[in-house]
C-alpha atoms as a PDB file:
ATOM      1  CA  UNK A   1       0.000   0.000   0.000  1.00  0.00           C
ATOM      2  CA  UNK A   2       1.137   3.273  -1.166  1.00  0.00           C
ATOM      3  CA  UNK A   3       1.364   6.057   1.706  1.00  0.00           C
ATOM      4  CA  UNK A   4       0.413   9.714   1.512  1.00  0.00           C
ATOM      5  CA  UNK A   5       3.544  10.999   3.336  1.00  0.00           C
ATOM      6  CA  UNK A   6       5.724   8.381   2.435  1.00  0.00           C
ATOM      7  CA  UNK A   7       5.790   6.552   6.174  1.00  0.00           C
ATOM      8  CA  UNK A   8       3.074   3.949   7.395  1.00  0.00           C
ATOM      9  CA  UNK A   9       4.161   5.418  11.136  1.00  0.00           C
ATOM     10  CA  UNK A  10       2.460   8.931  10.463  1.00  0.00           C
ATOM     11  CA  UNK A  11      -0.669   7.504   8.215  1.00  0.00           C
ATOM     12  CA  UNK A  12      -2.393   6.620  11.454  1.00  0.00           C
ATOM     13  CA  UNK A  13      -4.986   3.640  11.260  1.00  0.00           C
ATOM     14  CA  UNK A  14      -6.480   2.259   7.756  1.00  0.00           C
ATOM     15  CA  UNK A  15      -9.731   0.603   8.002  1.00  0.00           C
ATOM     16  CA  UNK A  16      -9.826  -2.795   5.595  1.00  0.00           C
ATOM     17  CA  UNK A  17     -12.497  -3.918   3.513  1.00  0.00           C
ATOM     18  CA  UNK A  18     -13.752  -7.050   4.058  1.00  0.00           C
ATOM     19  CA  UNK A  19     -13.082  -7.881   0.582  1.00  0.00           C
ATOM     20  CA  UNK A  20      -9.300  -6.778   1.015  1.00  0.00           C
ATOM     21  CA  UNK A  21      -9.168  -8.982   4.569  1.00  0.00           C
ATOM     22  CA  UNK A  22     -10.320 -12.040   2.644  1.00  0.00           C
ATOM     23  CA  UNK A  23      -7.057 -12.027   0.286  1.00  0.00           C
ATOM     24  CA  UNK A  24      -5.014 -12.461   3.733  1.00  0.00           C
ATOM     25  CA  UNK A  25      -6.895 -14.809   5.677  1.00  0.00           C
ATOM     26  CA  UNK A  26      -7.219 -18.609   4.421  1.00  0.00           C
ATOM     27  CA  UNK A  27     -10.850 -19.266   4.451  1.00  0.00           C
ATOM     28  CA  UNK A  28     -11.973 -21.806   7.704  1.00  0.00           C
ATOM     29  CA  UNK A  29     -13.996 -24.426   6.615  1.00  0.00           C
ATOM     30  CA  UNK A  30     -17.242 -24.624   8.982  1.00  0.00           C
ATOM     31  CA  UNK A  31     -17.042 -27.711  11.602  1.00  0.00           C
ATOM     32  CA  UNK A  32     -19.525 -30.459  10.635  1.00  0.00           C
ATOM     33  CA  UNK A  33     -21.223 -31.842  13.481  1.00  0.00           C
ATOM     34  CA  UNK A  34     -20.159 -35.074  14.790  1.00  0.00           C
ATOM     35  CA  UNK A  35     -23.002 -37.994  14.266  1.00  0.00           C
ATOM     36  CA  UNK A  36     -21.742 -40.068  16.537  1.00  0.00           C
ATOM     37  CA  UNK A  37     -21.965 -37.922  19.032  1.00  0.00           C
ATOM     38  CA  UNK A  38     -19.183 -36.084  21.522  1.00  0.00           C
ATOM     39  CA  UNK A  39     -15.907 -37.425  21.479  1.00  0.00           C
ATOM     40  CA  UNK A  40     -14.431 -39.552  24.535  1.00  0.00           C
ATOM     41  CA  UNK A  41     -11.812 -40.654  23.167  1.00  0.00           C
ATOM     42  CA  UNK A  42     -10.215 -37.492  21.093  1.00  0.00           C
ATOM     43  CA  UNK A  43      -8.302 -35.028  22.234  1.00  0.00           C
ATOM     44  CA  UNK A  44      -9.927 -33.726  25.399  1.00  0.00           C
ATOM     45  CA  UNK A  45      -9.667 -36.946  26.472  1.00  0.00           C
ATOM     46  CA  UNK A  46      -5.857 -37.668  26.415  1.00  0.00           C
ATOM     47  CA  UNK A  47      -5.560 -34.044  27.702  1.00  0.00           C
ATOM     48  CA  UNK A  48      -7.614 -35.380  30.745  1.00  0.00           C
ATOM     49  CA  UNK A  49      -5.228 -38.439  31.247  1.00  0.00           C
ATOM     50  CA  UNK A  50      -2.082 -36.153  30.834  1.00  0.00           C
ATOM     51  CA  UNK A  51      -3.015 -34.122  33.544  1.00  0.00           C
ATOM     52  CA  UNK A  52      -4.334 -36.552  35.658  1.00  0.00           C
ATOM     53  CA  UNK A  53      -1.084 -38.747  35.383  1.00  0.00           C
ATOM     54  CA  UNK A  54       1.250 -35.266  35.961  1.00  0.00           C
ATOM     55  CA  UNK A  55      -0.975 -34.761  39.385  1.00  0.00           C
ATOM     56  CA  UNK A  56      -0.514 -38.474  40.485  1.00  0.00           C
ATOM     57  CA  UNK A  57       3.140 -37.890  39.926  1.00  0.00           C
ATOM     58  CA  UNK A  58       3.763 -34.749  41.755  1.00  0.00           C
ATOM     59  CA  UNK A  59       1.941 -36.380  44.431  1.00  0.00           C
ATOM     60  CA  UNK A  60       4.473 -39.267  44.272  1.00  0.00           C
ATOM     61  CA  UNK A  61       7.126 -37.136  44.074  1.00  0.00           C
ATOM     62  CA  UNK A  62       6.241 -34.663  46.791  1.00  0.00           C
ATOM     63  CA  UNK A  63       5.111 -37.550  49.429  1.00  0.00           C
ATOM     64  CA  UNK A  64       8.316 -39.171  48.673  1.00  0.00           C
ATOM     65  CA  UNK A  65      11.561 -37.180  47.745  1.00  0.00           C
ATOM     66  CA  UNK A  66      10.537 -33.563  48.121  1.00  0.00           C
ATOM     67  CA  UNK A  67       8.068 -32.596  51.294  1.00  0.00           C
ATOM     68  CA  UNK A  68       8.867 -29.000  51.533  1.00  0.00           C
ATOM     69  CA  UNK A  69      10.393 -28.145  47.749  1.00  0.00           C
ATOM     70  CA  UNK A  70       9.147 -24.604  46.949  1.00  0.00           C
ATOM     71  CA  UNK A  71       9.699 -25.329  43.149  1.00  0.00           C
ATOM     72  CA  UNK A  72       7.334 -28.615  43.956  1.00  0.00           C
ATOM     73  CA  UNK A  73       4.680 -26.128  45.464  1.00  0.00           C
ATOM     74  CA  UNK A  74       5.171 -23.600  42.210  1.00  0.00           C
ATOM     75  CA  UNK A  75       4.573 -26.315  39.971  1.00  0.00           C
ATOM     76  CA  UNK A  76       1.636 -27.290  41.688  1.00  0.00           C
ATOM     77  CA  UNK A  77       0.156 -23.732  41.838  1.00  0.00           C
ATOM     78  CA  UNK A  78       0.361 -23.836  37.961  1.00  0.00           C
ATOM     79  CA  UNK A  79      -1.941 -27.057  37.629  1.00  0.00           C
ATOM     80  CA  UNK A  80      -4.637 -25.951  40.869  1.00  0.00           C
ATOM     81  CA  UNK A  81      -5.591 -22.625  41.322  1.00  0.00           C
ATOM     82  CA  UNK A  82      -6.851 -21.681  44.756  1.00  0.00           C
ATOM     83  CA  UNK A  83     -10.618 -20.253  44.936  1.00  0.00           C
ATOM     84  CA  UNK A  84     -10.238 -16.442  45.583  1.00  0.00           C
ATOM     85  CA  UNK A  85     -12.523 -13.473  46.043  1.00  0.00           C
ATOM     86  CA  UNK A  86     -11.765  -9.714  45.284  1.00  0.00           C
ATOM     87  CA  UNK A  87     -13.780  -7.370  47.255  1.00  0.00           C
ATOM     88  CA  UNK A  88     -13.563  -4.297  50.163  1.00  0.00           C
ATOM     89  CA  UNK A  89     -11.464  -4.700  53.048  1.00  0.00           C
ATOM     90  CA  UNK A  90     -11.380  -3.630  56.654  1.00  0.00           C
ATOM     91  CA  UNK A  91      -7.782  -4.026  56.509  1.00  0.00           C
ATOM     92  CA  UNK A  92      -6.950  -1.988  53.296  1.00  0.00           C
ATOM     93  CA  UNK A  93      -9.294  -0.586  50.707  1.00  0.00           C
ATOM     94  CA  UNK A  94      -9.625  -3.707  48.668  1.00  0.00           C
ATOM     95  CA  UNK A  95      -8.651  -7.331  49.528  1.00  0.00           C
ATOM     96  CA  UNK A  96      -8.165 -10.500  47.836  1.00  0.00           C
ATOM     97  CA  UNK A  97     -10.017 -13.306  50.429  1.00  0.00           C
ATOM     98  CA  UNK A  98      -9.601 -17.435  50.472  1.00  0.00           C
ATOM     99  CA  UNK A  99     -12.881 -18.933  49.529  1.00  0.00           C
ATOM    100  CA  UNK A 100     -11.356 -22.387  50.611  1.00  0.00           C
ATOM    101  CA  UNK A 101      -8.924 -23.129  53.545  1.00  0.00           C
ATOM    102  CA  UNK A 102      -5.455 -22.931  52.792  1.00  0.00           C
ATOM    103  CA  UNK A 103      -2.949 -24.210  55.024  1.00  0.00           C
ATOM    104  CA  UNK A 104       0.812 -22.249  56.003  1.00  0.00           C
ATOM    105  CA  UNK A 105       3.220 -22.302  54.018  1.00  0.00           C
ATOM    106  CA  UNK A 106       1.161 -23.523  50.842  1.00  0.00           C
ATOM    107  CA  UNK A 107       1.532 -21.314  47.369  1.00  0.00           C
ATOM    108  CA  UNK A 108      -1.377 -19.164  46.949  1.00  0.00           C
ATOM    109  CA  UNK A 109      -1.074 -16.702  43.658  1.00  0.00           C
ATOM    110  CA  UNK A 110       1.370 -15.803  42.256  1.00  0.00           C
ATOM    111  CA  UNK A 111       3.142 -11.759  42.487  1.00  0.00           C
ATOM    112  CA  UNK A 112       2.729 -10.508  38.862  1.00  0.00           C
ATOM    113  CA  UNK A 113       4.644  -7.023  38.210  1.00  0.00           C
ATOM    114  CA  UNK A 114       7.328  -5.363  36.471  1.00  0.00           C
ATOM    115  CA  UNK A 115      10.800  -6.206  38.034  1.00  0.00           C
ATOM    116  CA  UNK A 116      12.432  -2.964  38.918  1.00  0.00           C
ATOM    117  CA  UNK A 117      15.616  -1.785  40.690  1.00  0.00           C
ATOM    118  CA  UNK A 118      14.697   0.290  44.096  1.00  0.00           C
ATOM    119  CA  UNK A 119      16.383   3.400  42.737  1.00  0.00           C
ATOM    120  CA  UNK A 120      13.437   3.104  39.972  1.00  0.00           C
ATOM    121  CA  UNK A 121      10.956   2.116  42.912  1.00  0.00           C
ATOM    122  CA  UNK A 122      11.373   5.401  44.864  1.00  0.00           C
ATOM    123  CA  UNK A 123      10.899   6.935  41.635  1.00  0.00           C
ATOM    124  CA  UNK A 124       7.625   5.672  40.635  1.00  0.00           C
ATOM    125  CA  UNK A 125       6.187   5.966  44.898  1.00  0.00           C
ATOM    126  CA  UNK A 126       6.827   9.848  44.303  1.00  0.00           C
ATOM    127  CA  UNK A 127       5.269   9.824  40.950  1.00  0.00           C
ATOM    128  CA  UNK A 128       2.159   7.933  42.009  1.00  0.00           C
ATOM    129  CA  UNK A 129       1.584  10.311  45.028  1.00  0.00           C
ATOM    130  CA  UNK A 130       2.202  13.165  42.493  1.00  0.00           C
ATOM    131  CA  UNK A 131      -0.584  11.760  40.221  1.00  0.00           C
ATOM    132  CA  UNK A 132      -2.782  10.689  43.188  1.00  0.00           C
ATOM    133  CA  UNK A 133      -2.628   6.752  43.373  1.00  0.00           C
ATOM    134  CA  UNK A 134      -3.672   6.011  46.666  1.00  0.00           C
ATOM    135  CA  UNK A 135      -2.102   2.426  46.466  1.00  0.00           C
ATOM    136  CA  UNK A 136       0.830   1.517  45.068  1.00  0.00           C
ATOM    137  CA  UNK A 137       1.562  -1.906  45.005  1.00  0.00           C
ATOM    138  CA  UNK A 138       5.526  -2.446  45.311  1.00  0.00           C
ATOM    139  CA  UNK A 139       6.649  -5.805  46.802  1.00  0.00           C
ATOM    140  CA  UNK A 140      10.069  -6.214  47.829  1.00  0.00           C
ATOM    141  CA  UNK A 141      11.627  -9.357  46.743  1.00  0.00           C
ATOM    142  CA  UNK A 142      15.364  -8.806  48.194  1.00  0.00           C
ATOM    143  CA  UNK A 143      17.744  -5.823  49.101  1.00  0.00           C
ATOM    144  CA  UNK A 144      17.539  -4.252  45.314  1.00  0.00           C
ATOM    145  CA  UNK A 145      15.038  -6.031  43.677  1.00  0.00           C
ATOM    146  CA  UNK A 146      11.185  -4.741  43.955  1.00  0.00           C
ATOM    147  CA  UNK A 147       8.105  -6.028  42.061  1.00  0.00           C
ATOM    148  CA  UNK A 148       5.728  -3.034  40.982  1.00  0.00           C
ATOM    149  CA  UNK A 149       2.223  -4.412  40.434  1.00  0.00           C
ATOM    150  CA  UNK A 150       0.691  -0.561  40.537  1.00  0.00           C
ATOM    151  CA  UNK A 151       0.036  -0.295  36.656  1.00  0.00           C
ATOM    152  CA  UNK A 152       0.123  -4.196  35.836  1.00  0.00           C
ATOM    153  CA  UNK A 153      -0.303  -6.884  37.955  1.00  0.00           C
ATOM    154  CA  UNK A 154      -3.229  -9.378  39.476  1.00  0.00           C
ATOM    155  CA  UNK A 155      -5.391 -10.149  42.021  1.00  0.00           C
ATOM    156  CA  UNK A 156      -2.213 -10.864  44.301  1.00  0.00           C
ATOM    157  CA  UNK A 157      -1.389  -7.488  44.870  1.00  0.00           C
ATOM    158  CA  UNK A 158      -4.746  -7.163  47.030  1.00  0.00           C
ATOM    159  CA  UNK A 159      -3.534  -9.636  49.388  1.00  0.00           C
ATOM    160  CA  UNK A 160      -3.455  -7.913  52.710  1.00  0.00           C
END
């Protein structure tokens, strides 16, 4: 496509036909129904077994080798996710609450953020009171390493 000023970058957005978007795409043919019924034995199916066989052997594992691995418990977060609530707090504005019981030491959610230096941190605190952010969510992982979960992040930085 030939651009009025010579650069895509300062033509802004194009809308496309749907003529010239059906030279691009390869046409989808449209999924016949089944007549014998849902499939039990297709895909879905060895996806079941898969990760029913990985949770019997993380169970193995952990019961046997590693009781108390916090890589075991990360892996496990990734295959169960706890049931969790957001809503107001007494504690803080907002919350995140356990809808099931979860015992100590067991993986909840995982901290999702940006990884930033704490030189960048005490940045960003001033420029989030400046802008009026009542919360900012910074969580200190060691001496110069903080995740910031103001701007991007999930449920996790409600945890109180």
């Amino acid at each position: 496509r030939q651009h009025r000023t010579g650069s895509a970058r300062s033509e802004g957005y194009y809308p496309i036909s749907k003529r010239e978007k059906a030279r691009y795409l390869r046409p989808c043919p449209a999924p016949r129904p089944d007549p014998d019924g849902p499939d039990t034995q297709g895909p879905n199916r060895v996806l079941s077994e898969r990760r029913s066989e990985q949770r019997r052997l993380l169970s193995a594992i952990g019961s046997a080798a590693l009781p108390d691995s916090d890589l075991l418990k990360l892996n496990q977060l990734k295959f169960r996710k706890k049931r969790l609530r957001f809503g107001r707090s007494r504690i803080h504005e907002w919350g995140l609450f356990a809808m099931e019981p979860i015992a100590a030491d067991e993986m909840v959610i995982e901290y999702v953020g940006q990884n930033i230096r704490q030189v960048v941190a005490d940045m960003r605190e001033k420029r989030y009171a400046q802008q009026g952010i009542g919360s900012s969510y910074l969580f200190r992982v060691d001496h110069d390493t903080i995740i910031d979960a103001t701007k991007c992040g999930n449920l996790a930085r409600f945890i109180n």
